[in-house]
C-alpha atoms as a PDB file:
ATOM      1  CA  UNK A   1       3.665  15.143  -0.558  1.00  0.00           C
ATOM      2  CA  UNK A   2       5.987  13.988   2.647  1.00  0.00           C
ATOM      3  CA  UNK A   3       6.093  10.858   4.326  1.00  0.00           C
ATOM      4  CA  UNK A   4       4.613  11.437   7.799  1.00  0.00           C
ATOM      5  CA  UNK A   5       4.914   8.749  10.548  1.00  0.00           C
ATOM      6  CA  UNK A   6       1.184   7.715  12.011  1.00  0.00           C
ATOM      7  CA  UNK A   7       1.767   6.241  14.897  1.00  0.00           C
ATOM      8  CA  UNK A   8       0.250   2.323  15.244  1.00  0.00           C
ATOM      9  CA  UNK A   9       1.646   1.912  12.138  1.00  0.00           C
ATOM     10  CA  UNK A  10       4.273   1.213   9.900  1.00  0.00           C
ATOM     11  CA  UNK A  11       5.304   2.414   6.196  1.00  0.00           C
ATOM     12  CA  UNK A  12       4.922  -0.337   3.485  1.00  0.00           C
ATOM     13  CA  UNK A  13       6.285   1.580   0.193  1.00  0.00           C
ATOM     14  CA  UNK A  14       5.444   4.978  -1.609  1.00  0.00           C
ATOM     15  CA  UNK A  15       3.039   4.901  -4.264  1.00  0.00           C
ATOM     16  CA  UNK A  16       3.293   7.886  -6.576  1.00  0.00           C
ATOM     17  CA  UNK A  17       3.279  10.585  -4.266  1.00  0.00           C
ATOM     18  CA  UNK A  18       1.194   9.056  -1.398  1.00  0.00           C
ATOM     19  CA  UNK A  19       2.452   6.760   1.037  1.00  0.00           C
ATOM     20  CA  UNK A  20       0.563   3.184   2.385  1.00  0.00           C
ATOM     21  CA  UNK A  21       0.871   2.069   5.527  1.00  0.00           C
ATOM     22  CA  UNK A  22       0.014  -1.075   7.493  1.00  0.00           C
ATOM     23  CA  UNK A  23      -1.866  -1.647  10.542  1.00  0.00           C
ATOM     24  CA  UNK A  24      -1.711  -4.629  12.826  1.00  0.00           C
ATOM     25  CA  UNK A  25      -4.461  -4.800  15.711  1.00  0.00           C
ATOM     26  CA  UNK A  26      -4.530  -7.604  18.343  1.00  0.00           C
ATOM     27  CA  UNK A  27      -7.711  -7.905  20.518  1.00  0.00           C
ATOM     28  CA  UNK A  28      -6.702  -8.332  24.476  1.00  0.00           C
ATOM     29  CA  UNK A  29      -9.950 -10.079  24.675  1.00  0.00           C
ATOM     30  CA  UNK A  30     -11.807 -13.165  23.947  1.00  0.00           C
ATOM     31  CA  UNK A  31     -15.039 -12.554  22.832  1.00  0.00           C
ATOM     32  CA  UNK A  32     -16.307 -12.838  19.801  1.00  0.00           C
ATOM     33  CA  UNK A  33     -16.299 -10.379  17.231  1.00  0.00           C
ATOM     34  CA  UNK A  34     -19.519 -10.287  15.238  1.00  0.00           C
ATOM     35  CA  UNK A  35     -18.180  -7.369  12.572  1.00  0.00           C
ATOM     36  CA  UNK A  36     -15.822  -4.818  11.720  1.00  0.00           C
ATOM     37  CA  UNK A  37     -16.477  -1.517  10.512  1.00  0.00           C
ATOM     38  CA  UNK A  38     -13.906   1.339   9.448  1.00  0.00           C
ATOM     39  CA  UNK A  39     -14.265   4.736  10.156  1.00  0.00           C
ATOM     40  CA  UNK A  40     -12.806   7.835   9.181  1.00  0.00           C
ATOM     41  CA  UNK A  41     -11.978  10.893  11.332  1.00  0.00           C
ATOM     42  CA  UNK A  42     -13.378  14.909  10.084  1.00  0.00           C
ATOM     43  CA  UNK A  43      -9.887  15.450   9.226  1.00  0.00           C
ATOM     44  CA  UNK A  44      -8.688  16.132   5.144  1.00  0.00           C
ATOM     45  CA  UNK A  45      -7.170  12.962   4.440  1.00  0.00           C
ATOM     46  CA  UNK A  46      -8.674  10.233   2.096  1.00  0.00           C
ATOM     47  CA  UNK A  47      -7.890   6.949   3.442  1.00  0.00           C
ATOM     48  CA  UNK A  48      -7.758   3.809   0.708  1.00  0.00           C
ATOM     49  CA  UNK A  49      -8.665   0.771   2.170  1.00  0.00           C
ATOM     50  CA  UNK A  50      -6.294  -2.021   0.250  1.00  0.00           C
ATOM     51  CA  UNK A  51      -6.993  -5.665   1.989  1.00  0.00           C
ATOM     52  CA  UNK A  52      -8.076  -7.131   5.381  1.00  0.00           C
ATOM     53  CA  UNK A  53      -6.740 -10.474   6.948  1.00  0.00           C
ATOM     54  CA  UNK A  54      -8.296 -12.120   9.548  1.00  0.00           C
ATOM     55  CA  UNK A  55      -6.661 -14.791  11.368  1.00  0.00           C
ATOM     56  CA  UNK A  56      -8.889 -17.184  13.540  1.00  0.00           C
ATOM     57  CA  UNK A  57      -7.482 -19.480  16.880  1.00  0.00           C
END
């Protein structure tokens, strides 16, 4: 397996053969957001969900 560069984010550190990445998203906005949800594309890949931090104002 390769490290490929996914643009919006940024590699973290290699774990066996697989790579994890980190993700940073800003809202522009002010309203309130009521939930999140997490979806996955119909490409091949198997995306591993490893921790969520939410900051409030």
């Amino acid at each position: 397996m390769q490290r490929v560069d996914v643009p919006g984010s940024e590699f973290a550190f290699q774990l066996g053969s697989h790579q994890v990445r980190s993700l940073s998203i800003a809202p522009q906005r002010r309203d309130v957001i009521e939930r999140i949800e997490f979806l996955k594309g119909p490409d091949d890949t198997a995306p591993i969900l490893f921790a969520v931090t939410i900051e409030t104002r």
